[in-house]
C-alpha atoms as a PDB file:
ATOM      1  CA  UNK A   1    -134.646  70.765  19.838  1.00  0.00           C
ATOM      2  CA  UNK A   2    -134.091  74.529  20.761  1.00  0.00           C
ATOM      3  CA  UNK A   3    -136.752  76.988  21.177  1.00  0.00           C
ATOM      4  CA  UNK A   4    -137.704  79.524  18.691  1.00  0.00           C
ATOM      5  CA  UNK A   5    -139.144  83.009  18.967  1.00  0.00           C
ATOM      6  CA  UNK A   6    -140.509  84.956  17.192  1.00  0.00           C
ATOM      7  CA  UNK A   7    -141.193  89.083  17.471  1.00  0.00           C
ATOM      8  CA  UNK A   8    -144.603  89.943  16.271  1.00  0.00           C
ATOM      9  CA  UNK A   9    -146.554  93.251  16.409  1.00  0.00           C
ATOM     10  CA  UNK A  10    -149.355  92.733  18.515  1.00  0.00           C
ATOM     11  CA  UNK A  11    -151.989  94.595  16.032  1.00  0.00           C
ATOM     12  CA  UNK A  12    -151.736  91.374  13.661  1.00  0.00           C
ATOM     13  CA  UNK A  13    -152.717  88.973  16.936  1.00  0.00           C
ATOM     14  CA  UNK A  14    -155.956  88.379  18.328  1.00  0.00           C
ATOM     15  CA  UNK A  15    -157.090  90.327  21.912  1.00  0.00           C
ATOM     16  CA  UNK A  16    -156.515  86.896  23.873  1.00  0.00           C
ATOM     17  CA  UNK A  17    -152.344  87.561  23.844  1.00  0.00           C
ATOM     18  CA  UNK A  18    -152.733  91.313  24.897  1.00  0.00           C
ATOM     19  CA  UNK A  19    -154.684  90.542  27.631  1.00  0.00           C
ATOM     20  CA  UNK A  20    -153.078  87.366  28.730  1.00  0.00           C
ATOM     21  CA  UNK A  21    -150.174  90.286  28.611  1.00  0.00           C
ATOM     22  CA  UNK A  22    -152.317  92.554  31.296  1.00  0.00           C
ATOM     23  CA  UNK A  23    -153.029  89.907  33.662  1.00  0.00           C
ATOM     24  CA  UNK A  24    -149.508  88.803  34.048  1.00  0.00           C
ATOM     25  CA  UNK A  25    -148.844  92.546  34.657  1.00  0.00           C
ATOM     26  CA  UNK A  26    -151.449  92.930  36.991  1.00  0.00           C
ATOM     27  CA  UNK A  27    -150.053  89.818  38.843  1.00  0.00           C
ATOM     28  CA  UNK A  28    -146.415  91.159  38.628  1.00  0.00           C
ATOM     29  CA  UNK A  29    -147.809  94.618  39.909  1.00  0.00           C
ATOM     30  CA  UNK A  30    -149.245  93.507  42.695  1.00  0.00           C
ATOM     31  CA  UNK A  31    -152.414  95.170  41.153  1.00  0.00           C
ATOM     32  CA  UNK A  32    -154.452  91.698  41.297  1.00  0.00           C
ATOM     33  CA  UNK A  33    -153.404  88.756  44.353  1.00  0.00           C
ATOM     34  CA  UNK A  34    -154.560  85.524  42.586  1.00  0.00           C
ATOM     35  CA  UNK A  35    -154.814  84.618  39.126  1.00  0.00           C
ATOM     36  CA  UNK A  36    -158.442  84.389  38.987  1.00  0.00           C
ATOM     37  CA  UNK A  37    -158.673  88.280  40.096  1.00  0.00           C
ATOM     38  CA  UNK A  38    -156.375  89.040  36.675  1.00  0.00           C
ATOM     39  CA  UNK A  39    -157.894  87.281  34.310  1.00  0.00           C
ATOM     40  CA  UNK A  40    -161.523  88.589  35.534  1.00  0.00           C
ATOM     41  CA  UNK A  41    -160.470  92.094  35.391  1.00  0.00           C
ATOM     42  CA  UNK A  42    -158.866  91.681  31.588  1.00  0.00           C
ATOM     43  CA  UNK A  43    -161.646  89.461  30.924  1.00  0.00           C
ATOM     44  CA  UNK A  44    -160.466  85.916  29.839  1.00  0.00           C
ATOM     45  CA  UNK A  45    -160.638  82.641  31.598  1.00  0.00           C
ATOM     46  CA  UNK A  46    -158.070  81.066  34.120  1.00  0.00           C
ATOM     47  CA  UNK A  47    -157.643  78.099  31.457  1.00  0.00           C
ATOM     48  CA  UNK A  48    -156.735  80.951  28.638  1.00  0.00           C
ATOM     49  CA  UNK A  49    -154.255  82.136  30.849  1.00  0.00           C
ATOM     50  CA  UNK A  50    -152.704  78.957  31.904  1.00  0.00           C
ATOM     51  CA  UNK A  51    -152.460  77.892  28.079  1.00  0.00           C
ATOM     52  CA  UNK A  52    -150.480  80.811  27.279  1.00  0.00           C
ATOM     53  CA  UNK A  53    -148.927  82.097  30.518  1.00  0.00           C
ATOM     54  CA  UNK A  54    -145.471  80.467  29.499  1.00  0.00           C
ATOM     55  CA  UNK A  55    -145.305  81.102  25.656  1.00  0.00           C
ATOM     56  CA  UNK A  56    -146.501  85.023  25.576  1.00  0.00           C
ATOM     57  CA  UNK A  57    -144.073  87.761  26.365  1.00  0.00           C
ATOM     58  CA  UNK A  58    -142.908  91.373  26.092  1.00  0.00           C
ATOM     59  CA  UNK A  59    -139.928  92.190  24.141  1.00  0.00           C
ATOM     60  CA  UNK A  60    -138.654  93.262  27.549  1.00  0.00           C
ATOM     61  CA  UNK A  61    -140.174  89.743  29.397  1.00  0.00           C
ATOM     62  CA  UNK A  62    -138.764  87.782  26.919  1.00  0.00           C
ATOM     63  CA  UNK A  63    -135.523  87.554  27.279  1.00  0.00           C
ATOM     64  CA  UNK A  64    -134.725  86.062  24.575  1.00  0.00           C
ATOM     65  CA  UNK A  65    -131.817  87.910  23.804  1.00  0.00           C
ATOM     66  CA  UNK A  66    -129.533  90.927  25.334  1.00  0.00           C
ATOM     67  CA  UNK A  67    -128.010  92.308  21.712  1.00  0.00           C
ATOM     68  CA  UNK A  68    -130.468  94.557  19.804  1.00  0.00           C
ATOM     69  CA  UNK A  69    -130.503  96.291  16.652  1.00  0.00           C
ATOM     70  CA  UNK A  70    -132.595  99.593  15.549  1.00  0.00           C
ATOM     71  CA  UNK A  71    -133.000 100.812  12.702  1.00  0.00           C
ATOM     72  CA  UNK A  72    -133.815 104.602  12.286  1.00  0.00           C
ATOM     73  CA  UNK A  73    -135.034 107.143   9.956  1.00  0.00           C
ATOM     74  CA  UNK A  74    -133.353 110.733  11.259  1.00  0.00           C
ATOM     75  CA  UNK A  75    -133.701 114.114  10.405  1.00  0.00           C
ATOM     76  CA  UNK A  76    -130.300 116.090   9.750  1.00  0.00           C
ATOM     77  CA  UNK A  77    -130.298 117.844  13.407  1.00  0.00           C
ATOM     78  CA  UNK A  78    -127.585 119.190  15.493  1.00  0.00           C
ATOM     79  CA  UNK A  79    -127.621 116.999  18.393  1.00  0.00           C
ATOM     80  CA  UNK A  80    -130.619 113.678  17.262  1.00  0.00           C
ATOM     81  CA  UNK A  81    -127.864 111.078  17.463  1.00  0.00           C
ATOM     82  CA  UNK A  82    -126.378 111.909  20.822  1.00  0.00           C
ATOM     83  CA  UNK A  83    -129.875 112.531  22.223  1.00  0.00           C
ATOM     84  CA  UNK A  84    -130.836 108.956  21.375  1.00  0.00           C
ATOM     85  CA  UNK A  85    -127.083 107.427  22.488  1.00  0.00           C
ATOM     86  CA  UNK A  86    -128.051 109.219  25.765  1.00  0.00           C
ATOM     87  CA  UNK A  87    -131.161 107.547  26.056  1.00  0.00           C
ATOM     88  CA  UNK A  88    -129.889 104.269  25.589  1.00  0.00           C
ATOM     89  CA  UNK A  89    -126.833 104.999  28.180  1.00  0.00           C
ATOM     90  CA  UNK A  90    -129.256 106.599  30.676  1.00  0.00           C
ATOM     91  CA  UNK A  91    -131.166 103.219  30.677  1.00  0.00           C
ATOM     92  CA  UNK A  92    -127.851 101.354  31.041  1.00  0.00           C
ATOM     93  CA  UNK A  93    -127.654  99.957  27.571  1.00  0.00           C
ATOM     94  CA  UNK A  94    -124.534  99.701  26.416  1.00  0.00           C
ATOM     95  CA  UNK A  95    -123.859 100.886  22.739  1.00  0.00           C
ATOM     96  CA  UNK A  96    -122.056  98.210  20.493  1.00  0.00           C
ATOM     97  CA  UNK A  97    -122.335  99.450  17.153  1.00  0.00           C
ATOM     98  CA  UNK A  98    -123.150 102.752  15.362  1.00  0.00           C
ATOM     99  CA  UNK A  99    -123.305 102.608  11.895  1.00  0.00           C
ATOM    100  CA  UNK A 100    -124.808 106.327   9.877  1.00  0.00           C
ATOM    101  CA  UNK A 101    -125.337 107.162   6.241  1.00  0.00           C
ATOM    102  CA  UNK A 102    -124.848 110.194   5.150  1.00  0.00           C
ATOM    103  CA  UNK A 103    -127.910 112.772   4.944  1.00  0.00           C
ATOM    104  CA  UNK A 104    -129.499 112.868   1.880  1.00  0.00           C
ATOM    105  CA  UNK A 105    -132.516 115.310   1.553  1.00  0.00           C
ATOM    106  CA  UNK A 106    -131.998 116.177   5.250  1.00  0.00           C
ATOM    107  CA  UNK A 107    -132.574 112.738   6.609  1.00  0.00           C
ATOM    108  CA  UNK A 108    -129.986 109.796   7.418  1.00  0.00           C
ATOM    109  CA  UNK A 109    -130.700 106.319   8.095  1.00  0.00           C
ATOM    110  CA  UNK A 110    -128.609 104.941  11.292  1.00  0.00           C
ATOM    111  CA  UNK A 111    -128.383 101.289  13.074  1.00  0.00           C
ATOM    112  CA  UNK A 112    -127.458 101.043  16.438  1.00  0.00           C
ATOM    113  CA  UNK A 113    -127.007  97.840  18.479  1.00  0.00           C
ATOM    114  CA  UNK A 114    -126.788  97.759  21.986  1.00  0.00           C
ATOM    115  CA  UNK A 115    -126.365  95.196  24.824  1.00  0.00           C
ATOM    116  CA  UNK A 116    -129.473  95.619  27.099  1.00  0.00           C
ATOM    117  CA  UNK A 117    -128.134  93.370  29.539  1.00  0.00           C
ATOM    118  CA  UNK A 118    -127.775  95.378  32.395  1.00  0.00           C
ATOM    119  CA  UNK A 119    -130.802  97.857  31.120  1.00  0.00           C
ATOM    120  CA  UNK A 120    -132.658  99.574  34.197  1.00  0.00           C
ATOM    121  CA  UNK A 121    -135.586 100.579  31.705  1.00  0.00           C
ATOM    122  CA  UNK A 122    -137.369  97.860  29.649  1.00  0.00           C
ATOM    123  CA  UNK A 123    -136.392  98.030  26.081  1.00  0.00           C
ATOM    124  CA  UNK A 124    -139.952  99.026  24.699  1.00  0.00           C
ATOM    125  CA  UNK A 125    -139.649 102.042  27.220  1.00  0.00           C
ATOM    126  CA  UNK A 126    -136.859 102.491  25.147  1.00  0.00           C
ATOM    127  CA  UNK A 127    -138.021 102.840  22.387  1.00  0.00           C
ATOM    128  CA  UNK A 128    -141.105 104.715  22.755  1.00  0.00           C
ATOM    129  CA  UNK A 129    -138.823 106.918  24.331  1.00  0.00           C
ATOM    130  CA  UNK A 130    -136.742 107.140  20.600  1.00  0.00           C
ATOM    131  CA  UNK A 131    -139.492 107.303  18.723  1.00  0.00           C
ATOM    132  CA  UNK A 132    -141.414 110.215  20.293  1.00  0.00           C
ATOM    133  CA  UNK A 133    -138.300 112.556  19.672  1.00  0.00           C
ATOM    134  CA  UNK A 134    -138.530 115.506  17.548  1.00  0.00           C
ATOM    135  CA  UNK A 135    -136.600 114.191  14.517  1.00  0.00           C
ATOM    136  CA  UNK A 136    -137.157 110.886  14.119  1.00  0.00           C
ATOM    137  CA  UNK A 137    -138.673 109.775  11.385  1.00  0.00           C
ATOM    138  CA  UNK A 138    -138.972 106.003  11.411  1.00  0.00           C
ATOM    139  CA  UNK A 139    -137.908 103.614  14.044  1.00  0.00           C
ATOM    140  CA  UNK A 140    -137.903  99.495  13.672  1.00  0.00           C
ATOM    141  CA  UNK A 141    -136.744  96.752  16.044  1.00  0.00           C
ATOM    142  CA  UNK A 142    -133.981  94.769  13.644  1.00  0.00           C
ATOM    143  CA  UNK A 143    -133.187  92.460  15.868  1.00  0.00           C
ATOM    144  CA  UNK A 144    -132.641  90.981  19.165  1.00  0.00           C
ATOM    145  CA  UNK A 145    -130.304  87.579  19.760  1.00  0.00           C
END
């Protein structure tokens, strides 16, 4: 039996996975020694944490998969596409595919897929970074294998 995951947004889940979340950062960060300093400052118990410690990532954490797909609502500007392609390139993604309608009423949809392999910036860095640009409309995670 294989493994299967799941990618969930985190407003549909209860508090418990966030901040089992924040005390694994705070552990990775250095910002708390020992387990039970984490999970008192995010406020849950040691057990809590140990129950999900191994079963509750970040997209980036994961690792489940190095391909991912984005879909994206753009505005018909000069310039939007290669911003994004440089964002993904300046993190070290490397593009696979690039596929663009054309713009109808000033807006195109586009899918890209990159390989994140080798990706200095974690992928939802990534995309917060796509998202928050002038012209883009809509922005979804697709996929990720």
């Amino acid at each position: 039996m294989y493994n299967k995951y799941l990618v969930i947004d985190k407003s549909i889940l209860p508090d418990i996975f966030d901040k089992v979340i924040n005390a694994k950062e705070l552990l990775r960060t250095g910002k708390a020694k020992e387990v039970t300093e984490a999970v008192k400052k995010v406020g849950i118990s040691r057990s809590t944490f140990y129950k999900y410690k191994d079963y509750v990532f970040t997209v980036s954490e994961g690792g489940i998969g190095r391909k991912v797909t984005i879909s994206l609502l753009l505005n018909h500007r000069p310039g939007l596409l290669s911003n994004i392609l440089n964002i993904i390139a300046n993190a070290k993604g490397n593009i696979l595919t690039i596929n663009q309608d054309i713009p109808i009423n000033s807006t195109a949809n586009v899918s890209i897929t990159f390989d994140r392999a080798n990706t200095i910036v974690e992928l939802d860095v990534i995309l917060q970074q796509i998202k928050e640009m002038t012209g883009v409309a809509k922005l979804r995670l697709i996929a990720m294998e």
